[in-house]
C-alpha atoms as a PDB file:
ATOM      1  CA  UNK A   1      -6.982 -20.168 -11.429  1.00  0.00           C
ATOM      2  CA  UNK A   2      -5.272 -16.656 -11.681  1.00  0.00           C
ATOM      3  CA  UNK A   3      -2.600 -14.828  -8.966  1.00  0.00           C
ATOM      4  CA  UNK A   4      -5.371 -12.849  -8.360  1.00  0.00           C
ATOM      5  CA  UNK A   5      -7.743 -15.997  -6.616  1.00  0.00           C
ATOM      6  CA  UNK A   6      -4.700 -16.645  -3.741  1.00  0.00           C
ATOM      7  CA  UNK A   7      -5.516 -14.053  -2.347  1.00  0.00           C
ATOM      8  CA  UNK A   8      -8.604 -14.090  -0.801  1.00  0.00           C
ATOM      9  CA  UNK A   9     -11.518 -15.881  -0.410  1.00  0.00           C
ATOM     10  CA  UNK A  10     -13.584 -12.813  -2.218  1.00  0.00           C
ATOM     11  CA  UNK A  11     -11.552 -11.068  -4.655  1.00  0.00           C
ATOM     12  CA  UNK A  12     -11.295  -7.257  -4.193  1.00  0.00           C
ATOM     13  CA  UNK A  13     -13.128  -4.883  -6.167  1.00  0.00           C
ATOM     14  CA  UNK A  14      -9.731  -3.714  -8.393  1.00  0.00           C
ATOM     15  CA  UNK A  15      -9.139  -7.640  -9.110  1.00  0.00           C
ATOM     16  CA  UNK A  16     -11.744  -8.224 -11.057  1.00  0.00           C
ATOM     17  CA  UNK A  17     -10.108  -5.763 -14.146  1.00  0.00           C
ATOM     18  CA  UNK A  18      -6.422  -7.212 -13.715  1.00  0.00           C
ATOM     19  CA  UNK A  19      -4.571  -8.758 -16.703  1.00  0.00           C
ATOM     20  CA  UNK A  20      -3.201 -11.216 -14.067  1.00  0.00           C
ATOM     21  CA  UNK A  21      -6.988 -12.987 -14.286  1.00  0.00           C
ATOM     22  CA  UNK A  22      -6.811 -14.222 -18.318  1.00  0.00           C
ATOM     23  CA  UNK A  23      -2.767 -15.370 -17.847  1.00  0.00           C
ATOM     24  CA  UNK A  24      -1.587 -18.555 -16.816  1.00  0.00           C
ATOM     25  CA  UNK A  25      -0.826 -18.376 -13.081  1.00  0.00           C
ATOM     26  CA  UNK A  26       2.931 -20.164 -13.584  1.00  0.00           C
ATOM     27  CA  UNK A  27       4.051 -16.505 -14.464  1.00  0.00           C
ATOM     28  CA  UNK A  28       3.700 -14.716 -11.257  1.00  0.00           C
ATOM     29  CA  UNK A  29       4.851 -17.545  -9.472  1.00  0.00           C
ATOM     30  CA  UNK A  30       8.772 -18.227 -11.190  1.00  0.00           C
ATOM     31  CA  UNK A  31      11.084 -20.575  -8.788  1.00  0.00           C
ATOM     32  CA  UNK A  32      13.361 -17.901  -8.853  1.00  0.00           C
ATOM     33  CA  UNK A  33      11.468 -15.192  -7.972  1.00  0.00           C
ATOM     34  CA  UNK A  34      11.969 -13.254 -11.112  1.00  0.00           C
ATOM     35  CA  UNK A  35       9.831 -12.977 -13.899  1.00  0.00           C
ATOM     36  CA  UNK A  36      10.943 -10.060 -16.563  1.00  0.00           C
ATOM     37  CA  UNK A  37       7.511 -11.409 -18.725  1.00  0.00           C
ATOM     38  CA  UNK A  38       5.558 -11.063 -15.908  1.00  0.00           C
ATOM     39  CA  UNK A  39       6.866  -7.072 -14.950  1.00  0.00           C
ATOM     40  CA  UNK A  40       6.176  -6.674 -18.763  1.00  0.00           C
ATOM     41  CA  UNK A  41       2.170  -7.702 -18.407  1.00  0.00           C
ATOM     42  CA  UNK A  42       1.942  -5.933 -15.074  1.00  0.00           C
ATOM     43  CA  UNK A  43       2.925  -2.564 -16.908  1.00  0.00           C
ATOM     44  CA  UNK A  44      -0.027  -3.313 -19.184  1.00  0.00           C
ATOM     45  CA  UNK A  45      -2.641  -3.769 -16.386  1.00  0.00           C
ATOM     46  CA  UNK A  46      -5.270  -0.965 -15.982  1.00  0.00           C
ATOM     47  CA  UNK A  47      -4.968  -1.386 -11.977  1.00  0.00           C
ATOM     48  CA  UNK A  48      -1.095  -1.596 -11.348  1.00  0.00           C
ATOM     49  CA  UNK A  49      -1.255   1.333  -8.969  1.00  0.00           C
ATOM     50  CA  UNK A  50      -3.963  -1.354  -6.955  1.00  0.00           C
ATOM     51  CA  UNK A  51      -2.592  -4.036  -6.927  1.00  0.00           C
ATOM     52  CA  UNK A  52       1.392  -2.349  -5.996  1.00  0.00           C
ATOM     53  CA  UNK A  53      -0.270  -0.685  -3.162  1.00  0.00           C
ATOM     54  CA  UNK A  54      -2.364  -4.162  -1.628  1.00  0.00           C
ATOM     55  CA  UNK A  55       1.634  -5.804  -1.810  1.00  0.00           C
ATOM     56  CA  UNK A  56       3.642  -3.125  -0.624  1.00  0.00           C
ATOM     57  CA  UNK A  57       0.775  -2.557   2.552  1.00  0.00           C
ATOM     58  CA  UNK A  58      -0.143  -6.539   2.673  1.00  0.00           C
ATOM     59  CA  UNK A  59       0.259  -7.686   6.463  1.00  0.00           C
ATOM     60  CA  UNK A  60       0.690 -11.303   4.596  1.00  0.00           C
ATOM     61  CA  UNK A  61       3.657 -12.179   2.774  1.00  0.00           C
ATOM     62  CA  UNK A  62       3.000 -12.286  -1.239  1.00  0.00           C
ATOM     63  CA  UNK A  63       4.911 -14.524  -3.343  1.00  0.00           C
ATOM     64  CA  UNK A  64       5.533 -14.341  -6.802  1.00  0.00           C
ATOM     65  CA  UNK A  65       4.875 -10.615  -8.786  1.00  0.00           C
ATOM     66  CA  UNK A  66       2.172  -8.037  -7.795  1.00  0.00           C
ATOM     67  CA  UNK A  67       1.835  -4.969  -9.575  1.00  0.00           C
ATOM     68  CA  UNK A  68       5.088  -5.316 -11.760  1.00  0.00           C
ATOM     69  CA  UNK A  69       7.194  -5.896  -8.673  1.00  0.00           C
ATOM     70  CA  UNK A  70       9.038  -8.976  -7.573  1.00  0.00           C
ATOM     71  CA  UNK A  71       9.104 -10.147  -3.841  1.00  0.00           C
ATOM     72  CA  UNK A  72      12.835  -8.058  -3.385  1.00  0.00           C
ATOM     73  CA  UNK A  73      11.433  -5.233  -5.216  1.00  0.00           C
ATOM     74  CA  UNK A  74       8.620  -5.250  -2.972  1.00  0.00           C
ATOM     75  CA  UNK A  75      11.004  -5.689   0.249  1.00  0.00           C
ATOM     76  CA  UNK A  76      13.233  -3.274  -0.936  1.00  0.00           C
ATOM     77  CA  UNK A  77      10.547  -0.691  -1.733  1.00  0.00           C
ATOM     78  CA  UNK A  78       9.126  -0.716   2.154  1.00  0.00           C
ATOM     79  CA  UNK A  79      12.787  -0.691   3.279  1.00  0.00           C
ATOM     80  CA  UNK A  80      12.884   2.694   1.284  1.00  0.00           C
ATOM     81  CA  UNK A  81       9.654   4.052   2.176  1.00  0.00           C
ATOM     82  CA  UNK A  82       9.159   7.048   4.192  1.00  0.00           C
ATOM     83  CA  UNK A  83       7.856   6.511   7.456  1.00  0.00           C
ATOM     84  CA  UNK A  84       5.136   8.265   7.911  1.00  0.00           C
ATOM     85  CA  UNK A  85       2.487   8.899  11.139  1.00  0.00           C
ATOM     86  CA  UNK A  86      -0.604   7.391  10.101  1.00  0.00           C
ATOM     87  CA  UNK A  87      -4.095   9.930  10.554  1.00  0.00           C
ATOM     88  CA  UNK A  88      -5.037  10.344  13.990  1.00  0.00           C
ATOM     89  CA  UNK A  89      -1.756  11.963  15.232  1.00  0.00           C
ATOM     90  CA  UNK A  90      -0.354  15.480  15.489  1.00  0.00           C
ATOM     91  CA  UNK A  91       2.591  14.575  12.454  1.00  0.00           C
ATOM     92  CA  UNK A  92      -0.427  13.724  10.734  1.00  0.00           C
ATOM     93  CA  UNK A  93      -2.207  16.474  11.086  1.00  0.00           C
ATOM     94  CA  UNK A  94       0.765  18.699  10.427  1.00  0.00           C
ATOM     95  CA  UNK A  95       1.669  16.780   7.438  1.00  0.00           C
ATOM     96  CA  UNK A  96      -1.588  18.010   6.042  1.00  0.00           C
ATOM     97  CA  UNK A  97      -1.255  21.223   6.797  1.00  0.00           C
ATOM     98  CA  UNK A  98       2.035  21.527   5.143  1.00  0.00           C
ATOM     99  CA  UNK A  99       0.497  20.036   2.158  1.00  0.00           C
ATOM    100  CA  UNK A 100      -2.520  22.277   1.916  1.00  0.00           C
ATOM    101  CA  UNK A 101      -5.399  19.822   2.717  1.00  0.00           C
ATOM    102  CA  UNK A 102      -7.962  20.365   4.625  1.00  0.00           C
ATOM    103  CA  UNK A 103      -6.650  17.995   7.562  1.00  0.00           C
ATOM    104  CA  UNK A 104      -8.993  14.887   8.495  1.00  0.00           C
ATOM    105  CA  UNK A 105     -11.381  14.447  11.334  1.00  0.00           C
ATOM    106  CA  UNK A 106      -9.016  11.587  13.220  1.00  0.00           C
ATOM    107  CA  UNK A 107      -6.201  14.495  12.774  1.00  0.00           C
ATOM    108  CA  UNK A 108      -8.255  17.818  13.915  1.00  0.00           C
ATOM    109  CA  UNK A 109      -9.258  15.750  16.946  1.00  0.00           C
ATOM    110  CA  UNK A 110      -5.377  14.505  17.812  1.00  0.00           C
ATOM    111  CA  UNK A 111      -4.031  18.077  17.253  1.00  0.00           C
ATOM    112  CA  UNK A 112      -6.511  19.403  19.744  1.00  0.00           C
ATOM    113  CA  UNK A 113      -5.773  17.015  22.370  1.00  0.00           C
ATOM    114  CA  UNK A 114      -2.109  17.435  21.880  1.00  0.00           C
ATOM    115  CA  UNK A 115      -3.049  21.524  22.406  1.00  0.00           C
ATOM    116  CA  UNK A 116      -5.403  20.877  25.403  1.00  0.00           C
ATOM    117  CA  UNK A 117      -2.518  18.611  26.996  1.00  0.00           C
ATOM    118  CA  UNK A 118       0.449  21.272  26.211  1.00  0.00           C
ATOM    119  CA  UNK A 119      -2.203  24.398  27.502  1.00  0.00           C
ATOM    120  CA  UNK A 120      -2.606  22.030  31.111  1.00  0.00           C
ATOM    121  CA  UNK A 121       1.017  21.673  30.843  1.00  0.00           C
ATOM    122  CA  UNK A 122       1.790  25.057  30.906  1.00  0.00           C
ATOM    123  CA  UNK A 123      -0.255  25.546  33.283  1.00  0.00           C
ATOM    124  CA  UNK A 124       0.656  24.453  35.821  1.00  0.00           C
END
């Protein structure tokens, strides 16, 4: 059994190339919660980037190292983390603006509705 089979039932899609898979689970799991061998292997693994972003956006609490980070890297990482407005909302839709995408559907559709309620607004 691998760190990658706690997770779920059905592995995702990005589990099935980790490094994680072929190394003996008793790694990623240290009683003390740090592991400097297991950061080394993670920086070897082909989906890092993956498996970091699953941890960091988890709504479950992860033990043990995911994508080269321990569990107070992890904490302190989404401590640190901008906040930002998921799609679907005006900062949203600005924030893609700003960057020079072409903003999303959910986003076009909340900017317009913020517009329509501003225009009534005015108004009256």
């Amino acid at each position: 059994m691998s760190a990658c089979d706690l997770i779920d039932v059905q592995p995702l899609a990005w589990q099935r190339h980790a490094v994680c898979a072929s190394v003996d689970p008793e790694l990623w799991f240290p009683e003390n919660g740090v592991s400097p061998r297991a950061v080394r292997v993670c920086q070897t693994c082909p989906v890092i980037a993956e498996c970091r972003a699953y941890a960091l956006n988890s709504k479950e609490y992860l033990f043990g190292v995911w994508g080269g980070m321990t569990e107070a890297d992890r904490r302190r990482a989404r401590r640190d983390r901008p906040r930002l407005k998921p799609c679907g909302t005006r900062a949203a839709h600005q924030r893609h603006v700003a960057a020079g995408e072409t903003p999303c559907a959910p986003c076009v559709e909340a900017a317009r509705e913020y517009h329509a309620r501003r225009t009534l607004r005015v108004a009256s």
